[in-house]
C-alpha atoms as a PDB file:
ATOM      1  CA  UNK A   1      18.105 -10.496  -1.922  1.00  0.00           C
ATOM      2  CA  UNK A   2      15.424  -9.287  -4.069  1.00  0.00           C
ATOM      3  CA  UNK A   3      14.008 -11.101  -7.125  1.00  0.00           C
ATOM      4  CA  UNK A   4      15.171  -8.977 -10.290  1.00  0.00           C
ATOM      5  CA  UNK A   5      12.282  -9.862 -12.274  1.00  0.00           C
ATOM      6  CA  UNK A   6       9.474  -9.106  -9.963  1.00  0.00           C
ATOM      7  CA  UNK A   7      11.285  -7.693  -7.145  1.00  0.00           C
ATOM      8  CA  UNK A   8       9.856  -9.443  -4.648  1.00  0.00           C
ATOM      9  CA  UNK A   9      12.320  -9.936  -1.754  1.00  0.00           C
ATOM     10  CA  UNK A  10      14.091 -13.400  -1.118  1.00  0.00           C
ATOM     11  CA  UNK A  11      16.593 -14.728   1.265  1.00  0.00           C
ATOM     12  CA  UNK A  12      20.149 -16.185  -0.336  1.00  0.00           C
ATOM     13  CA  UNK A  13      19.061 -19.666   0.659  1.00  0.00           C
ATOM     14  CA  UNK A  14      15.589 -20.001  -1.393  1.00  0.00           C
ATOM     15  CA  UNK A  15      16.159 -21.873  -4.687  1.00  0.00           C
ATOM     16  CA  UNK A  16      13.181 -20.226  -6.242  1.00  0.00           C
ATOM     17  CA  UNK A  17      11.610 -16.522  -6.417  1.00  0.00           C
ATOM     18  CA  UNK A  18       8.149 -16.884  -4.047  1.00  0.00           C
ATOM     19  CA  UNK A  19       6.391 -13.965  -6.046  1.00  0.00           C
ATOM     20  CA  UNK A  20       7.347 -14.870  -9.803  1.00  0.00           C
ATOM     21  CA  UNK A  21       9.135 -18.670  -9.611  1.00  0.00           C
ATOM     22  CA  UNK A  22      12.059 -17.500 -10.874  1.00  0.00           C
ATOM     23  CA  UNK A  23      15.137 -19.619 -10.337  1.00  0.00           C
ATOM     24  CA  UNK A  24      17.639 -17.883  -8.405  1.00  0.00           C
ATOM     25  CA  UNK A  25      20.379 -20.460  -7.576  1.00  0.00           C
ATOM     26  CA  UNK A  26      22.465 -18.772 -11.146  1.00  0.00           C
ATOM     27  CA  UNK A  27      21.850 -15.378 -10.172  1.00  0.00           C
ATOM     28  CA  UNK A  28      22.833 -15.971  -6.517  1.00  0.00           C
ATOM     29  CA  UNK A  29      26.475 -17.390  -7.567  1.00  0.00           C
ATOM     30  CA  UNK A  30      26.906 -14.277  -9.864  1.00  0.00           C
ATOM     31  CA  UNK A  31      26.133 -11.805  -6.993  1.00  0.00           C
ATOM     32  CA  UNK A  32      28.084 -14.221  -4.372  1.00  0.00           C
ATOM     33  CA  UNK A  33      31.259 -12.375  -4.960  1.00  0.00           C
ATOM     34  CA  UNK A  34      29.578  -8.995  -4.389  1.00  0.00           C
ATOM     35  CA  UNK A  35      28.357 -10.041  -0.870  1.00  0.00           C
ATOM     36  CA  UNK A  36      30.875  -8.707   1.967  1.00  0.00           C
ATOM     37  CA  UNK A  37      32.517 -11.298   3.504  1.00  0.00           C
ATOM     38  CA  UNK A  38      32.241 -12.543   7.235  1.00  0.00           C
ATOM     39  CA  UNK A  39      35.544 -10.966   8.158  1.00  0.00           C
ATOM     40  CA  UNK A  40      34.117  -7.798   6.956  1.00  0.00           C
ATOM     41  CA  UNK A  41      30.980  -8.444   8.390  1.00  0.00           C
ATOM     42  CA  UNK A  42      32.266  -8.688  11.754  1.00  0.00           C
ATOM     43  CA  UNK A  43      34.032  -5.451  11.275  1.00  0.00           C
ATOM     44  CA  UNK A  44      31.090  -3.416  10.471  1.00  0.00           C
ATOM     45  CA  UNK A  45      28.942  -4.762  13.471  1.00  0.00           C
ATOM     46  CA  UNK A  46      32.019  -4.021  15.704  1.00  0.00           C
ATOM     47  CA  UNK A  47      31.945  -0.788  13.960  1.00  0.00           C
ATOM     48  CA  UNK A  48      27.712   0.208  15.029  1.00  0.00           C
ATOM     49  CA  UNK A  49      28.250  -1.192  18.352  1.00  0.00           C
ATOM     50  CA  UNK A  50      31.057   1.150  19.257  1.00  0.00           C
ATOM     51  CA  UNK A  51      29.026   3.854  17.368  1.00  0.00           C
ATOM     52  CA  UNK A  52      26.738   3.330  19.526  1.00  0.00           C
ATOM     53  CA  UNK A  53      28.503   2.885  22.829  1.00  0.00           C
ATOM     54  CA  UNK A  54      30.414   5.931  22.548  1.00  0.00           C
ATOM     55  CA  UNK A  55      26.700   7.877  21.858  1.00  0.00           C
ATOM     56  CA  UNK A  56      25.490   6.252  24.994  1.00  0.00           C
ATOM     57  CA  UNK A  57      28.390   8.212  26.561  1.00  0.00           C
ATOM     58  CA  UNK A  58      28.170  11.453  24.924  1.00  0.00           C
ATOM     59  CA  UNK A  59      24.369  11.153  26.433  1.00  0.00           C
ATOM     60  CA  UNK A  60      25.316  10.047  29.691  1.00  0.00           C
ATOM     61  CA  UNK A  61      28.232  12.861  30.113  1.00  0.00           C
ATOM     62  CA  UNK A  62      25.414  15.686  28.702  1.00  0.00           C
ATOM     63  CA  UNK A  63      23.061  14.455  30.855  1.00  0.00           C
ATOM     64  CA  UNK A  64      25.808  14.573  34.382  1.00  0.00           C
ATOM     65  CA  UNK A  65      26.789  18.512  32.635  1.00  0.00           C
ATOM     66  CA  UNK A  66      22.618  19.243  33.187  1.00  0.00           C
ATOM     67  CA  UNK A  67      22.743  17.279  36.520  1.00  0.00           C
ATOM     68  CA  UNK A  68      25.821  19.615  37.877  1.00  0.00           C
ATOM     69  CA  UNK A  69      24.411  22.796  36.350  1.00  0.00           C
ATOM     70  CA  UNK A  70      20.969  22.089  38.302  1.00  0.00           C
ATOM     71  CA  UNK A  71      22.916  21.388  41.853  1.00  0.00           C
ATOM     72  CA  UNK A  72      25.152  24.116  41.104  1.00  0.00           C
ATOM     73  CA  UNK A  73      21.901  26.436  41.086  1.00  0.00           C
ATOM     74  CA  UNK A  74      20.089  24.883  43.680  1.00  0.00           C
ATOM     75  CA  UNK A  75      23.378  25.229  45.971  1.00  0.00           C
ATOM     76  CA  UNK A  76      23.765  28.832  45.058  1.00  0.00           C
ATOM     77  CA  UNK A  77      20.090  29.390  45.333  1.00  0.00           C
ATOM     78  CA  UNK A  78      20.475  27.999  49.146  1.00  0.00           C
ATOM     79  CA  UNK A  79      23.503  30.349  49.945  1.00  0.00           C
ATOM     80  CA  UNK A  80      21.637  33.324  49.314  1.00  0.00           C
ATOM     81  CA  UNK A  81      18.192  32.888  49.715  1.00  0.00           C
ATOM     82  CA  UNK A  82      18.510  30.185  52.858  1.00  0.00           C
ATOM     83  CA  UNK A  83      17.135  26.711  52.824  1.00  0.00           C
ATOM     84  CA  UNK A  84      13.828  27.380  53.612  1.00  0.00           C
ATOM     85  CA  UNK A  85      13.885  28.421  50.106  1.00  0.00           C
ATOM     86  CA  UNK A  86      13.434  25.406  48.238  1.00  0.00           C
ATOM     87  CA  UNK A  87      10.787  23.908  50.997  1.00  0.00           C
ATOM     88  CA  UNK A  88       8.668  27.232  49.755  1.00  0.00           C
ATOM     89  CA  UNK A  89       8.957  26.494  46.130  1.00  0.00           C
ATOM     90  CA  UNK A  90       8.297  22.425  46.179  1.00  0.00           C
ATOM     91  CA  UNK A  91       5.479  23.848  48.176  1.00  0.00           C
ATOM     92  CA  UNK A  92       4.599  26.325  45.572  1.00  0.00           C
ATOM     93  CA  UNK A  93       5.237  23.850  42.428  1.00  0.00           C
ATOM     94  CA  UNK A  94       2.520  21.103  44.628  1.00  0.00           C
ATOM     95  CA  UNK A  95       0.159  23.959  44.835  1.00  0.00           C
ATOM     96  CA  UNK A  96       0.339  24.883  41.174  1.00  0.00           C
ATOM     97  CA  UNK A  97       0.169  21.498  39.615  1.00  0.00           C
ATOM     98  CA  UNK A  98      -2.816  20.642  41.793  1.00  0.00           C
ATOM     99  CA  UNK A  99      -4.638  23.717  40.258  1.00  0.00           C
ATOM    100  CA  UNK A 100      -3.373  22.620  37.137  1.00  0.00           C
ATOM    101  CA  UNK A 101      -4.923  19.449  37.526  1.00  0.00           C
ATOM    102  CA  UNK A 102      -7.968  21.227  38.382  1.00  0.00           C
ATOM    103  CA  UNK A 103      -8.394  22.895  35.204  1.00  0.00           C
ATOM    104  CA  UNK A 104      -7.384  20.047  32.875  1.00  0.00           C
ATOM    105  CA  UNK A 105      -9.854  17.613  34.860  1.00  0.00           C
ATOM    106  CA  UNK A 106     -12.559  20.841  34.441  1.00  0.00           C
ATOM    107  CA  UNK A 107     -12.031  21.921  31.165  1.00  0.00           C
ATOM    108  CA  UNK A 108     -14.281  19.553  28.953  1.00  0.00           C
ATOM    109  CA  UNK A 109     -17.459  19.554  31.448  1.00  0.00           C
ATOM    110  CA  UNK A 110     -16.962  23.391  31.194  1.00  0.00           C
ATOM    111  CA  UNK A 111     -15.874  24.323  28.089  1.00  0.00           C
ATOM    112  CA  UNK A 112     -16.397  21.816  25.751  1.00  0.00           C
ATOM    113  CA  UNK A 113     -20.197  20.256  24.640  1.00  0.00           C
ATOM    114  CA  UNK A 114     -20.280  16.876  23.785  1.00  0.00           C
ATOM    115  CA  UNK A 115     -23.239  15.991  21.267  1.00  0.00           C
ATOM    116  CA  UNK A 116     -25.844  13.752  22.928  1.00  0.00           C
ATOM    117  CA  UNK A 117     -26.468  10.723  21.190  1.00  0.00           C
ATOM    118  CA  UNK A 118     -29.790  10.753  22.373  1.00  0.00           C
ATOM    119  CA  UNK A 119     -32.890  11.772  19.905  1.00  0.00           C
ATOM    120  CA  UNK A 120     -33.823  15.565  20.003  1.00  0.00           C
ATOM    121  CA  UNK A 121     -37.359  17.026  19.302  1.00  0.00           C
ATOM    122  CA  UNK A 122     -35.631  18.647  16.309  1.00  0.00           C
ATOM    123  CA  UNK A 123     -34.141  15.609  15.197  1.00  0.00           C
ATOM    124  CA  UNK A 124     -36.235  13.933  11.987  1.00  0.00           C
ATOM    125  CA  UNK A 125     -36.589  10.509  13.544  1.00  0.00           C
ATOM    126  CA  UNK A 126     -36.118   9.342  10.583  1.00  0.00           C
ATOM    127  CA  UNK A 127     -33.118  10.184   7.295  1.00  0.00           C
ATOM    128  CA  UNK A 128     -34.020  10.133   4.400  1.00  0.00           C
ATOM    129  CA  UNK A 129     -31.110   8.757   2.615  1.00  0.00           C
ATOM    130  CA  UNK A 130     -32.842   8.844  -1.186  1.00  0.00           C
ATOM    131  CA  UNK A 131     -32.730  12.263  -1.795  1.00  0.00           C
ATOM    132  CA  UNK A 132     -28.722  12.507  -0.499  1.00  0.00           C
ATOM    133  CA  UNK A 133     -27.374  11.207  -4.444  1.00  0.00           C
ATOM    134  CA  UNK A 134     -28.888  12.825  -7.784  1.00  0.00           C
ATOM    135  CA  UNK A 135     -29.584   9.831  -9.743  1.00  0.00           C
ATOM    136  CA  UNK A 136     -28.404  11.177 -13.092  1.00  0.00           C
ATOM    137  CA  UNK A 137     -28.304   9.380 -16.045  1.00  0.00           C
ATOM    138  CA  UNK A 138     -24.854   7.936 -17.302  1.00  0.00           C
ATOM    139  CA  UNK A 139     -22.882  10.047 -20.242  1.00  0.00           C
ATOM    140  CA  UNK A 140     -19.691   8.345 -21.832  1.00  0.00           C
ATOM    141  CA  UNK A 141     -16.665  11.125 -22.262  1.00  0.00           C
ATOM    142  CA  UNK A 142     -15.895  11.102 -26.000  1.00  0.00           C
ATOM    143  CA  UNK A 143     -12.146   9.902 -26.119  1.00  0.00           C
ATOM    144  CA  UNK A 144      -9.344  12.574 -27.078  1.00  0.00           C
ATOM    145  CA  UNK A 145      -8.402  10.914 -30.507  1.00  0.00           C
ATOM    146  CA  UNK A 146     -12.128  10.032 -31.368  1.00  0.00           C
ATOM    147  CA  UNK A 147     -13.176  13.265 -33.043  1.00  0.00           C
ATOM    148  CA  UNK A 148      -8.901  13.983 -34.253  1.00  0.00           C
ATOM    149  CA  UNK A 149      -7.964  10.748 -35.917  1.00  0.00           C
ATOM    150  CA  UNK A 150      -9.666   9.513 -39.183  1.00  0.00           C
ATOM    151  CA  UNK A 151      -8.784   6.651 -41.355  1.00  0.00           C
ATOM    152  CA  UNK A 152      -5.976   7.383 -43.410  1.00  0.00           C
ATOM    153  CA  UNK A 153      -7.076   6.558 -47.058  1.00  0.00           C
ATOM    154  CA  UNK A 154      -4.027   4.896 -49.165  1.00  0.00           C
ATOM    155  CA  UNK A 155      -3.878   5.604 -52.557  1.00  0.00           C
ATOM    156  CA  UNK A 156      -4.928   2.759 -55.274  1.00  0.00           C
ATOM    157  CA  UNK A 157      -1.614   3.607 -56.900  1.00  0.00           C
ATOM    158  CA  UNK A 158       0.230   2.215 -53.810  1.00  0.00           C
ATOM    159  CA  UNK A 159      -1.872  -0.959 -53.415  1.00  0.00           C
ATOM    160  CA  UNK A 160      -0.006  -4.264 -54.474  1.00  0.00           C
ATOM    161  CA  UNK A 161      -2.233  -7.432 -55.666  1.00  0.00           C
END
């Protein structure tokens, strides 16, 4: 339940609002009715959980579909090509990832520099961190209404003693 003064958020039990002190025990028995009930409760968590077992087996039957598709080719494959095939390309697909692996363990001695952290002859040994900020001197912005508004001057007629 949240707090509807401050918002903050409560649980039903708490007598009191913990960000603003409000007491919540009136608004809690005006809102009571509007909570579902634990027969309905029930209903709606039996509800998820069958939600969610019947997308565990829309998964699980996709996932068999790709499983039979993949066998299906591999059997075919093995019909016509023979069964040495698929030695040859698990042979192939061990020689490719190793070069793979090859290049990715290469690439940043190769390719990429890394900046040394160590001083360079270049380098100033020392930095200079004064001349980084222009110490200017501090101007106040005029305000929008300062230069538009001017005192409105009543009339002596209207004045009342």
């Amino acid at each position: 339940m949240f707090c509807p003064n401050c918002g903050a958020k409560n649980s039903v039990e708490q007598h009191y609002c913990r960000g603003c002190g409000l007491r919540l025990d009136a608004i809690v028995e005006a809102v009571s009715d509007q909570f579902p009930s634990e027969e309905y409760a029930d209903l709606q968590r039996r509800k998820e959980r069958f939600e969610w077992i019947g997308l565990l087996c829309f998964s699980l039957a996709g996932l068999l579909g790709l499983l039979m598709l993949i066998v299906l080719a591999a059997f075919y494959k093995i019909l016509i090509l023979g069964p040495e095939i698929i030695f040859g390309a698990a042979a192939a697909a061990m020689v490719g990832f190793l070069l793979l692996s090859l290049f990715f363990f290469n690439y940043p001695r190769f390719f990429m520099k890394a900046r040394k952290f160590e001083s360079d002859e270049n380098a100033p040994s020392t930095v200079i961190t004064a001349k980084l900020i222009e110490d200017r001197p501090f101007e106040p912005v005029s305000s929008v209404t300062e230069a538009t508004t001017e005192v409105l001057k009543v009339p002596a007629a209207h004045h009342k003693d």
